[in-house]
N, C-alpha and C. Protein backbone atom coordinates (compact mmCIF):
# COMPACT_ATOMS: atom_id res chain seq x y z
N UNK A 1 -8.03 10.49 21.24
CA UNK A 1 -9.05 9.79 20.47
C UNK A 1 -9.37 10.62 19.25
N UNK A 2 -9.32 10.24 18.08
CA UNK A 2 -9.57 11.11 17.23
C UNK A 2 -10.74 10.93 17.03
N UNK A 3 -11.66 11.79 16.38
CA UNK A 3 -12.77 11.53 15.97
C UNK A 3 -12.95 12.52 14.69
N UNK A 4 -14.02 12.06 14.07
CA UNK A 4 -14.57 13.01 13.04
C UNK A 4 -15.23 14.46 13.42
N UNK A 5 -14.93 15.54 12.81
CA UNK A 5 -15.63 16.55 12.99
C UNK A 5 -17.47 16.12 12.40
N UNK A 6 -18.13 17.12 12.78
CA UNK A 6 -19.71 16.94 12.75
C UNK A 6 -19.74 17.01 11.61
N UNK A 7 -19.28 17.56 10.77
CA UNK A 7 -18.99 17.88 9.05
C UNK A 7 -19.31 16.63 8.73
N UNK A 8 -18.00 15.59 9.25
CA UNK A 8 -17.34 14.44 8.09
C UNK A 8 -18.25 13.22 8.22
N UNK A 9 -19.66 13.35 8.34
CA UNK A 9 -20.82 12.00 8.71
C UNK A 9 -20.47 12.09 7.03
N UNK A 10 -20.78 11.11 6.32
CA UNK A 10 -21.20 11.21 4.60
C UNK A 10 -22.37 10.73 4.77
N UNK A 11 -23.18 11.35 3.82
CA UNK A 11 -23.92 12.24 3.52
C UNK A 11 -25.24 10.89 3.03
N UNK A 12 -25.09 9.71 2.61
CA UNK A 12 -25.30 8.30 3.05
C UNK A 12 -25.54 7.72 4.41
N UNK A 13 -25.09 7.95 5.41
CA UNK A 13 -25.06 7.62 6.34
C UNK A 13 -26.23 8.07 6.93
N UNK A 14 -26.64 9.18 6.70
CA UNK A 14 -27.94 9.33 7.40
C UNK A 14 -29.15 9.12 7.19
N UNK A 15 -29.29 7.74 6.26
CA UNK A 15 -30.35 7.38 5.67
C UNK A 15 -30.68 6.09 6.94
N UNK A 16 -29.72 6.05 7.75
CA UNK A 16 -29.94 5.49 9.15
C UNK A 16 -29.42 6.04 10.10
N UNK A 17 -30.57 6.88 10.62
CA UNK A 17 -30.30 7.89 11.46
C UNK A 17 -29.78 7.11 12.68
N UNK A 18 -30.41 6.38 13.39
CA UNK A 18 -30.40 5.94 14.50
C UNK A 18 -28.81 5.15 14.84
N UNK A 19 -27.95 4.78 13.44
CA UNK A 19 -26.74 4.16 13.36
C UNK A 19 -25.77 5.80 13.49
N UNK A 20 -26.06 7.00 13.19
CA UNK A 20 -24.95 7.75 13.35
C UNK A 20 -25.40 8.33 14.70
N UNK A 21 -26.83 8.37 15.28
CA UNK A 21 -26.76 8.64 17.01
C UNK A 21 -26.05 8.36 17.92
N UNK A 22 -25.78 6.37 17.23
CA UNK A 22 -25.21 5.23 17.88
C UNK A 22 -23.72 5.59 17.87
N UNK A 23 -23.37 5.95 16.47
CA UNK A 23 -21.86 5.79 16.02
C UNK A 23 -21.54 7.26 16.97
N UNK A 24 -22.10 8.26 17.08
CA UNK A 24 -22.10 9.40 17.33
C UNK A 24 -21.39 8.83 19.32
N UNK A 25 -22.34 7.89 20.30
CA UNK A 25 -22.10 7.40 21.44
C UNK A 25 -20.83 6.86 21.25
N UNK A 26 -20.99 6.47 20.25
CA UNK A 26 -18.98 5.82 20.52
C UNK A 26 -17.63 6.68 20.53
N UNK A 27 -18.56 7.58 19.84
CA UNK A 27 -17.58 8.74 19.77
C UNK A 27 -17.41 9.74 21.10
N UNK A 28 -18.86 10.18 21.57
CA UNK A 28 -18.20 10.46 22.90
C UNK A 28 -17.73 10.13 23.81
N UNK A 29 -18.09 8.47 23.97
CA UNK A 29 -17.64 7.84 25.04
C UNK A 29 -15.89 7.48 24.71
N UNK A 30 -15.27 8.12 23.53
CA UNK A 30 -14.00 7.51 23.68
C UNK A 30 -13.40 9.10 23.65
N UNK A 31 -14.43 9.94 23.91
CA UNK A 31 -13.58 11.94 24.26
C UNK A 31 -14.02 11.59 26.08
N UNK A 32 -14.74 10.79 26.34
CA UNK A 32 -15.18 10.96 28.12
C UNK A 32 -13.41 10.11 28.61
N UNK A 33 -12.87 9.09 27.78
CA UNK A 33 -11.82 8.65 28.15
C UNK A 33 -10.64 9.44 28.04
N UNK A 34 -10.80 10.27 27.48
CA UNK A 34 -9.62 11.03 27.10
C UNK A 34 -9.72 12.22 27.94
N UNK A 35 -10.97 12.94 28.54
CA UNK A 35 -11.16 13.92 29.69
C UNK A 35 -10.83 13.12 30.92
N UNK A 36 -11.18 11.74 30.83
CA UNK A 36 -10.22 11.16 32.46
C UNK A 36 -9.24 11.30 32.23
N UNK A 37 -8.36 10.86 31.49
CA UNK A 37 -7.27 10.46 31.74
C UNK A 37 -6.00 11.71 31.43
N UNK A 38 -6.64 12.76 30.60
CA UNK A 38 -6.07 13.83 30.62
C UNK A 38 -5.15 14.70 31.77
N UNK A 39 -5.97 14.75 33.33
CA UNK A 39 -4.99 15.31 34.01
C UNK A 39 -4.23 14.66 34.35
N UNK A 40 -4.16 13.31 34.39
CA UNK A 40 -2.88 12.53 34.84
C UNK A 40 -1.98 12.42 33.71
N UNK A 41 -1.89 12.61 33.02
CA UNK A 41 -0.98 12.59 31.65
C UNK A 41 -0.34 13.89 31.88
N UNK A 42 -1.00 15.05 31.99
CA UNK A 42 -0.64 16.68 32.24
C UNK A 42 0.78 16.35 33.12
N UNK A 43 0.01 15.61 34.17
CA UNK A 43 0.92 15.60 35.37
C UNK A 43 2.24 14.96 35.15
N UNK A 44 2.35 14.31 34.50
CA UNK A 44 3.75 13.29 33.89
C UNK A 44 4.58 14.23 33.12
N UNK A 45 3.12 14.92 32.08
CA UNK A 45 4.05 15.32 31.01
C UNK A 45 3.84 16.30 30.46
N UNK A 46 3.34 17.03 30.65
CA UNK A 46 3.20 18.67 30.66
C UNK A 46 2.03 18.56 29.52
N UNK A 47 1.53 20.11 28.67
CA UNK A 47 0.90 20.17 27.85
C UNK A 47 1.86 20.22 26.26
N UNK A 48 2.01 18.92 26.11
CA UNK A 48 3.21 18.39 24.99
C UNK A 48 1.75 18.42 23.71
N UNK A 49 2.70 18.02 22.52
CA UNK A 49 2.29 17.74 21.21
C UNK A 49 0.90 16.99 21.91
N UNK A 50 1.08 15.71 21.79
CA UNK A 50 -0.08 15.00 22.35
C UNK A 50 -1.36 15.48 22.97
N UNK A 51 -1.11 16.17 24.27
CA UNK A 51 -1.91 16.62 25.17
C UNK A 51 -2.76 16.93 24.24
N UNK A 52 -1.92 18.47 24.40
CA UNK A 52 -2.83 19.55 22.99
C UNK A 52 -3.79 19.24 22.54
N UNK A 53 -3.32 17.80 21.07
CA UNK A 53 -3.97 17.28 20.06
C UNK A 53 -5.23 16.63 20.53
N UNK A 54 -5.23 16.09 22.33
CA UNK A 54 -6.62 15.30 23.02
C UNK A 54 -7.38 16.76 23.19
N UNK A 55 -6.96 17.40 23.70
CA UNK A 55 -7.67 18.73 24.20
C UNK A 55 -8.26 19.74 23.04
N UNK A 56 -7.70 19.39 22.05
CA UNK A 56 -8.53 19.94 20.43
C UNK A 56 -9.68 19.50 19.78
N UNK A 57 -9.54 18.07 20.00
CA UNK A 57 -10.36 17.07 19.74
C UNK A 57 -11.45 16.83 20.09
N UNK A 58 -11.04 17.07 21.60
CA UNK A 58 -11.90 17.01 22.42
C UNK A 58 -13.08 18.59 22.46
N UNK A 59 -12.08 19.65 22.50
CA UNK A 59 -12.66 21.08 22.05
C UNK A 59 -14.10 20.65 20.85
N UNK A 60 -12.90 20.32 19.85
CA UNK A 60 -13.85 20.39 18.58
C UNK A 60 -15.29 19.45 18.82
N UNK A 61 -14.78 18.31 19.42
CA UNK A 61 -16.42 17.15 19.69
C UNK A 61 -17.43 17.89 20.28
N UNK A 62 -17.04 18.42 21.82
CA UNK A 62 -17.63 18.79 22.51
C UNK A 62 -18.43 20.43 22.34
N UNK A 63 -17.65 21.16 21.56
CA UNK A 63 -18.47 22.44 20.71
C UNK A 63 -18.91 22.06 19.53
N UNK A 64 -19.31 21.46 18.61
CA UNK A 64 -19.38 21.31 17.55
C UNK A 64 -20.50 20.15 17.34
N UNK A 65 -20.09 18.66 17.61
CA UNK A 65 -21.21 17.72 17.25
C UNK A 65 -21.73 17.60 18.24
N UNK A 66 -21.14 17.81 19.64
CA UNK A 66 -22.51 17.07 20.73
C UNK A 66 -23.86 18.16 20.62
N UNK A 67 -23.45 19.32 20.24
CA UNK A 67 -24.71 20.03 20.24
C UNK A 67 -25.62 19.75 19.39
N UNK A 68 -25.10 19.34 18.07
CA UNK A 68 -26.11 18.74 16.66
C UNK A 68 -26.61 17.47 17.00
N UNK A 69 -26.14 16.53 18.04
CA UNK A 69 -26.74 15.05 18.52
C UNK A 69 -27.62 15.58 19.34
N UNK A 70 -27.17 16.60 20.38
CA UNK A 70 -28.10 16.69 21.18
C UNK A 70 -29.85 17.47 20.36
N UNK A 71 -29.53 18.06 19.26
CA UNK A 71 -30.37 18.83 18.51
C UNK A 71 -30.89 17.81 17.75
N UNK A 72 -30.37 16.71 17.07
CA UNK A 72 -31.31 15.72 16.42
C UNK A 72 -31.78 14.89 17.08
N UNK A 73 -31.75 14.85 18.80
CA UNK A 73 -32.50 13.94 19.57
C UNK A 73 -33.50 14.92 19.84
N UNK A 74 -33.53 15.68 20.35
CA UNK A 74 -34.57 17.00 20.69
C UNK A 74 -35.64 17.52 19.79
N UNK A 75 -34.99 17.21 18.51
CA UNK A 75 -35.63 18.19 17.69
C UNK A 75 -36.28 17.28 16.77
N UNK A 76 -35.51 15.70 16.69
CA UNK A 76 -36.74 15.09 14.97
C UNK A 76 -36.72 13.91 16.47
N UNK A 77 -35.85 12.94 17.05
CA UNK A 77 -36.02 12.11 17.44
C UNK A 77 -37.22 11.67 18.52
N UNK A 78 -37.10 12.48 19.16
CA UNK A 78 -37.97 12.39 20.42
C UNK A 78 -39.38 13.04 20.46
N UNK A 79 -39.51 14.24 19.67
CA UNK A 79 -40.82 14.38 19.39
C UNK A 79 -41.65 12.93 18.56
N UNK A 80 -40.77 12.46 17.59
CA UNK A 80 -41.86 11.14 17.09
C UNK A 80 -42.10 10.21 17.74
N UNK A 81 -40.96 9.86 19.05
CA UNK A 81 -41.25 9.03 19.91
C UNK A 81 -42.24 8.95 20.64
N UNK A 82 -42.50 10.01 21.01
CA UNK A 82 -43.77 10.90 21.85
C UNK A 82 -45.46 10.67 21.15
N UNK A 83 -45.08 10.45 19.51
CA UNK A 83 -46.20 10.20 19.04
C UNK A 83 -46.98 8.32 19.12
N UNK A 84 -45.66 7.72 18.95
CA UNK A 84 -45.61 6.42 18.75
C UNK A 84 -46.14 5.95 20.26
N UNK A 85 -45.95 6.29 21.67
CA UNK A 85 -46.26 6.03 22.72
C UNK A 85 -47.71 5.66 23.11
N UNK A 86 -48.03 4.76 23.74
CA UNK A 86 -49.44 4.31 24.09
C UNK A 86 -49.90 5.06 25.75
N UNK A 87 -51.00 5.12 26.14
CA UNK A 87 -51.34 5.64 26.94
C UNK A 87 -50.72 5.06 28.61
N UNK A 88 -50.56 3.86 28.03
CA UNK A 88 -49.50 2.63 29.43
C UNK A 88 -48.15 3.06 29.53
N UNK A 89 -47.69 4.08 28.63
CA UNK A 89 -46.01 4.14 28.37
C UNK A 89 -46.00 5.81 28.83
N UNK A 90 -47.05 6.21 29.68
CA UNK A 90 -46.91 7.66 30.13
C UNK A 90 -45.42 7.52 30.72
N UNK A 91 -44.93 6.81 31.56
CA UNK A 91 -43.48 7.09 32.00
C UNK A 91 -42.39 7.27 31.06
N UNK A 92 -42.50 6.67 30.64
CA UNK A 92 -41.69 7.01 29.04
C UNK A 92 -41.40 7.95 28.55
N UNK A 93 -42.39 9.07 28.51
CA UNK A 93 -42.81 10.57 27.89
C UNK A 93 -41.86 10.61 29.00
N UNK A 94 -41.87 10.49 30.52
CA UNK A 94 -41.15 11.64 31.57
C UNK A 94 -39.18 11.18 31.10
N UNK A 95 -39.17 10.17 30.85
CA UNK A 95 -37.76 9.54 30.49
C UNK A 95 -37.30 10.72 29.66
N UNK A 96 -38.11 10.72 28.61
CA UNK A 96 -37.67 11.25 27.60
C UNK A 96 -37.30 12.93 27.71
N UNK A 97 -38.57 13.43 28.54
CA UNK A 97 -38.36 14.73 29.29
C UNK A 97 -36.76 15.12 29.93
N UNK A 98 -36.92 14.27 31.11
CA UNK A 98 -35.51 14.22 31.74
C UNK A 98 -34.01 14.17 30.84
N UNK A 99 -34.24 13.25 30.25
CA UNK A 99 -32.72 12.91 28.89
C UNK A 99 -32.37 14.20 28.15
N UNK A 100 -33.84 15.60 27.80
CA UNK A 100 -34.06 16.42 27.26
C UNK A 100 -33.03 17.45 28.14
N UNK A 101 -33.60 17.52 29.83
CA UNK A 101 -32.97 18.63 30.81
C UNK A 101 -31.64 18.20 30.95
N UNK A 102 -31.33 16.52 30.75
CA UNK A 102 -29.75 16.47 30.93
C UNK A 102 -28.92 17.22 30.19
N UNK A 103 -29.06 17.00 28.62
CA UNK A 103 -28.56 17.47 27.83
C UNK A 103 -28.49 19.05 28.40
N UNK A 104 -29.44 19.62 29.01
CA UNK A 104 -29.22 21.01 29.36
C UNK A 104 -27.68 21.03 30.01
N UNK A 105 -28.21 19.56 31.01
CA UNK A 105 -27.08 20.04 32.27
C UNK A 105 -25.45 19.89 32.12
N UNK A 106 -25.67 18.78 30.28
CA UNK A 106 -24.65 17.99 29.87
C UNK A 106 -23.64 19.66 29.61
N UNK A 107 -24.82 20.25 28.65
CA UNK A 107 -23.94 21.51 27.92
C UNK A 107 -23.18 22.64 29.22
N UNK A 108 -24.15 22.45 30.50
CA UNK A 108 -24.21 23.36 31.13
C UNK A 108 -22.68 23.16 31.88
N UNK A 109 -22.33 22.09 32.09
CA UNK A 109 -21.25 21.17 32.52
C UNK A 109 -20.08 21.68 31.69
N UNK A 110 -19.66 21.11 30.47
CA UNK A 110 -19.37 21.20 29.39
C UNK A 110 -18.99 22.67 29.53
N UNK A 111 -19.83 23.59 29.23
CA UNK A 111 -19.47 25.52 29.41
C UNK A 111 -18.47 25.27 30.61
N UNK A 112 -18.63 24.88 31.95
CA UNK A 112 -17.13 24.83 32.84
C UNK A 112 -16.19 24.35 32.82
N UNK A 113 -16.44 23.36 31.93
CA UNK A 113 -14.82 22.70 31.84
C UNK A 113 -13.83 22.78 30.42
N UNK A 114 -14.55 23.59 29.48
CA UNK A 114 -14.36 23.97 28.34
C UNK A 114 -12.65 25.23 28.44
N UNK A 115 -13.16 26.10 29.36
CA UNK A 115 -11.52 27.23 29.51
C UNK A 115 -10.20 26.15 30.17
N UNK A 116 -10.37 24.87 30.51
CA UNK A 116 -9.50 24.46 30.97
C UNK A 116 -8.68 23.55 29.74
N UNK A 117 -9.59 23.13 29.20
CA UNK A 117 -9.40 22.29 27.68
C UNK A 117 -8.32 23.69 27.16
N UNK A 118 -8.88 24.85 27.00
CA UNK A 118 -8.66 25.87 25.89
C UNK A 118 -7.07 25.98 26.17
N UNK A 119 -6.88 26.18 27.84
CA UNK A 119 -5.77 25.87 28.16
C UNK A 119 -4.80 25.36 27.85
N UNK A 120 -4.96 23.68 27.77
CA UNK A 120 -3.72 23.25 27.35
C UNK A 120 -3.70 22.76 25.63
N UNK A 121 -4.92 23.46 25.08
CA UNK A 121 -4.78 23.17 23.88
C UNK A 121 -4.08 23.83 23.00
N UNK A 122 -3.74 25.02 23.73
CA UNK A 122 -2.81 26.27 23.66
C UNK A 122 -1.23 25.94 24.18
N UNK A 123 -1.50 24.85 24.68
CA UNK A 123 -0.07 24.13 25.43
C UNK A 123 0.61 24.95 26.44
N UNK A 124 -0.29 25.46 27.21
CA UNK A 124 0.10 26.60 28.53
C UNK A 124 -0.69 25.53 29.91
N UNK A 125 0.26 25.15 30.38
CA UNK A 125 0.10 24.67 31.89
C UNK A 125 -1.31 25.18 32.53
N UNK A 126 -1.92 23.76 33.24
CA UNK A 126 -3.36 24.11 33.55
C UNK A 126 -3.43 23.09 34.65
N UNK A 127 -3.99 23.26 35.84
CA UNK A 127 -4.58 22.25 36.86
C UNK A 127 -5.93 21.98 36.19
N UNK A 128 -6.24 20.92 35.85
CA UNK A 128 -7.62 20.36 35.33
C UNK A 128 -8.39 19.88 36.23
N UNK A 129 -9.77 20.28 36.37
CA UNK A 129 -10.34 19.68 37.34
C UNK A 129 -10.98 17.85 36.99
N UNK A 130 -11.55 17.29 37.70
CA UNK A 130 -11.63 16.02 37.46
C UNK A 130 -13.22 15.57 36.91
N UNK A 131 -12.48 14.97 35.20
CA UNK A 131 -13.68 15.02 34.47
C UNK A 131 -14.41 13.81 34.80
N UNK A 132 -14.17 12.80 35.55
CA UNK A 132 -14.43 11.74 35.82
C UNK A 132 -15.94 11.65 36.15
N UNK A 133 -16.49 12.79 37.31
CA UNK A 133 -18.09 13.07 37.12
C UNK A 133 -18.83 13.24 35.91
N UNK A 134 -18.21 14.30 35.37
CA UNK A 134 -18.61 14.98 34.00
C UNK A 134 -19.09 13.34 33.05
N UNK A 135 -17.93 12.73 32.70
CA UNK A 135 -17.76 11.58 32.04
C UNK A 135 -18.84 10.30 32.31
N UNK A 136 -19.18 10.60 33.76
CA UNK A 136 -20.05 9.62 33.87
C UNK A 136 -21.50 9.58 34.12
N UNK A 137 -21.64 11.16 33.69
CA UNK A 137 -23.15 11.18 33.93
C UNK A 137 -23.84 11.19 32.20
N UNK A 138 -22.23 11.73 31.15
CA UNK A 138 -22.71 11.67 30.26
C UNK A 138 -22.27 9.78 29.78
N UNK A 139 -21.87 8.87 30.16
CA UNK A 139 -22.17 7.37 30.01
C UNK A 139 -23.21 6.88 30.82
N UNK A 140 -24.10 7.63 31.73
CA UNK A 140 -25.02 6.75 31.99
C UNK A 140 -26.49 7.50 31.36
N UNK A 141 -26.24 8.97 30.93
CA UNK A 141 -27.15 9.04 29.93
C UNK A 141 -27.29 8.20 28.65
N UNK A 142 -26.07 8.24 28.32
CA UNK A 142 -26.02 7.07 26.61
C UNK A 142 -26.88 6.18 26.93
N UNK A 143 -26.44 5.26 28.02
CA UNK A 143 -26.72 4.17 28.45
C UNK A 143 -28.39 3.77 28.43
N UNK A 144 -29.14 5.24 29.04
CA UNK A 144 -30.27 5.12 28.76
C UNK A 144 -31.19 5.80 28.00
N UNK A 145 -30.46 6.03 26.50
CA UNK A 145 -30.66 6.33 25.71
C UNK A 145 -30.59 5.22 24.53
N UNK A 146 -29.72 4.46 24.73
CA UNK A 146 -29.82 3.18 24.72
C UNK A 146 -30.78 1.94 24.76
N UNK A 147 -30.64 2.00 25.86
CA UNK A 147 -31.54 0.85 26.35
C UNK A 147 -33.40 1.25 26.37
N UNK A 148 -33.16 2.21 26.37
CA UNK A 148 -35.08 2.91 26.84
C UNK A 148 -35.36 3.23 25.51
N UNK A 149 -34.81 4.42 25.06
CA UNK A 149 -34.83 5.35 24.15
C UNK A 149 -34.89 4.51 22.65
N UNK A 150 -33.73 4.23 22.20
CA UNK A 150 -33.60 3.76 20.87
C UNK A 150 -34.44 2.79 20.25
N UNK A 151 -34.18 1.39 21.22
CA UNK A 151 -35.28 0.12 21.09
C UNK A 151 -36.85 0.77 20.75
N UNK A 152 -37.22 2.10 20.87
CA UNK A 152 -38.74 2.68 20.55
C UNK A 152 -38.43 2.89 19.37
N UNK A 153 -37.75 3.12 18.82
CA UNK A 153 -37.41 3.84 17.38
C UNK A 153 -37.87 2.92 16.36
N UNK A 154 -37.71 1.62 16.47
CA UNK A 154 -38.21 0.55 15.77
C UNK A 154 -39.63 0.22 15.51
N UNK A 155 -40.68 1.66 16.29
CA UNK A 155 -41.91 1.38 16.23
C UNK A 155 -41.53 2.36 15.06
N UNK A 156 -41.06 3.22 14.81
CA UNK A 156 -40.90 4.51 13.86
C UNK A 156 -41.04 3.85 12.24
N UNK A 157 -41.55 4.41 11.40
CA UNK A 157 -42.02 3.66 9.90
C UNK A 157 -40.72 4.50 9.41
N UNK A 158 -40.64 3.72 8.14
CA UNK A 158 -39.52 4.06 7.31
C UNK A 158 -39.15 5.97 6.93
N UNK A 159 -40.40 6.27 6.59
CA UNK A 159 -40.63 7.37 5.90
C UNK A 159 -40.29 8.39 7.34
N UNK A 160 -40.47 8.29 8.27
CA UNK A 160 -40.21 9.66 9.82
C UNK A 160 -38.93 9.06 9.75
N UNK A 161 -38.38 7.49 10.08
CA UNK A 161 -36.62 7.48 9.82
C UNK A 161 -36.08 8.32 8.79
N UNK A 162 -36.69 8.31 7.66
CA UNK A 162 -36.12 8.84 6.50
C UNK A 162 -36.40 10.47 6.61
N UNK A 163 -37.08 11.36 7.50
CA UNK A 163 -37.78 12.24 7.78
C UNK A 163 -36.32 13.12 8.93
N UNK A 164 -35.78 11.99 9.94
CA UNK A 164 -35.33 12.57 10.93
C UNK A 164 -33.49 12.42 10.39
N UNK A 165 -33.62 11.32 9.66
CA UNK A 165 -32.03 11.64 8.48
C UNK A 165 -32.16 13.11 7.86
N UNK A 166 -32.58 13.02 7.38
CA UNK A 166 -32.97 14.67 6.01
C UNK A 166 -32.65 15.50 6.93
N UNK A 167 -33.14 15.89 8.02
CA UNK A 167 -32.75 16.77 8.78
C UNK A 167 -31.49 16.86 9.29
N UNK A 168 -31.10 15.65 10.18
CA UNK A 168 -29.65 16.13 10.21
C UNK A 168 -29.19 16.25 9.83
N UNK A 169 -28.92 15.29 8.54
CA UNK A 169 -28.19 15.81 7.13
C UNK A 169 -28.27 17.70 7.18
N UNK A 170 -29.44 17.80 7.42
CA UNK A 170 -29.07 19.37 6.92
C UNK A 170 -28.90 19.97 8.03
N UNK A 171 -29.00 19.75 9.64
CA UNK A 171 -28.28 20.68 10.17
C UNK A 171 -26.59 20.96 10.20
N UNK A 172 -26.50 19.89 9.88
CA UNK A 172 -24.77 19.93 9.49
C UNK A 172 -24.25 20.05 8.21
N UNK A 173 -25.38 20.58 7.52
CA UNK A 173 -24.88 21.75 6.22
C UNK A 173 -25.19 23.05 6.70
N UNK A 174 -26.16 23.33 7.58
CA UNK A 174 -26.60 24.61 8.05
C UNK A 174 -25.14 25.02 8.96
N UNK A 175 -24.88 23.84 9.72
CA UNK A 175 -23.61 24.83 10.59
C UNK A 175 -22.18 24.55 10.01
């Protein structure tokens, strides 16, 4: 799956933040397909041209932008959400909490299965363990990040959208 490095958002695009979060989900969910299906490909066909090129890709997504998504949900997104919330939507705040510790557990995940990637991205023979968990805890986070999460964003006024763009824009000049 190729994808864009965290670099290549232009620089336009983040004048709708909430469309490169989105575009950002499509992007991992098509590196979660490529961590399934990776060891069975190994198994056919060694760590060839191909492999490699998933396991780079995948390198680069998974060090590089999921940490800046996970940092512009953490850091501009979800604190304003928190403001916008009514006193009836206390569960909400805990949603948002939890989605916060996943991401811990997402990265924490991610750090173990990362030397096996390095492996065959190097094109040196590797038993891969099976990303298929990994893959699906980070699609049913999207999912309710999605469905819970985003749909609040629309209480958000133009100027905090335009507030939580600026920023990412610049953490991905900062790194």
């Amino acid at each position: 799956m190729a994808g864009a490095p965290a670099g290549d958002v232009p620089p336009a695009a983040f004048r709708r933040p909430l469309a490169v979060l989105q575009a950002c989900h499509g992007l991992m969910r098509g590196h979660c397909v490529t961590l399934e299906r990776l060891p069975d490909y190994l198994l056919r066909h060694g760590p060839d041209e191909r492999a490699r090129t998933a396991a780079q890709r995948a390198l680069r997504y998974f060090r590089n932008a999921a940490p800046l998504h996970f940092a512009d949900e953490e850091m501009d997104l979800f604190p304003r959400l928190l403001t916008v919330l009514d006193s009836r939507e206390e569960k909400l705040a805990g949603t948002i909490l939890e989605l916060v510790a996943q991401h811990g557990q997402q990265l924490n995940g991610w750090a173990v299965l990362e030397p096996f990637l390095e492996t065959v991205a190097a094109g040196e023979k590797s038993s891969l363990p099976d990303f298929r968990g990994y893959a699906a805890g980070l699609r049913e986070h999207m999912g309710n990040e999605e469905m819970v999460i985003y749909p609040l964003a629309s209480r958000l006024d133009p100027e905090s959208l335009g507030q939580i763009g600026a920023a990412m824009a610049a953490r991905r000049r900062a790194g």
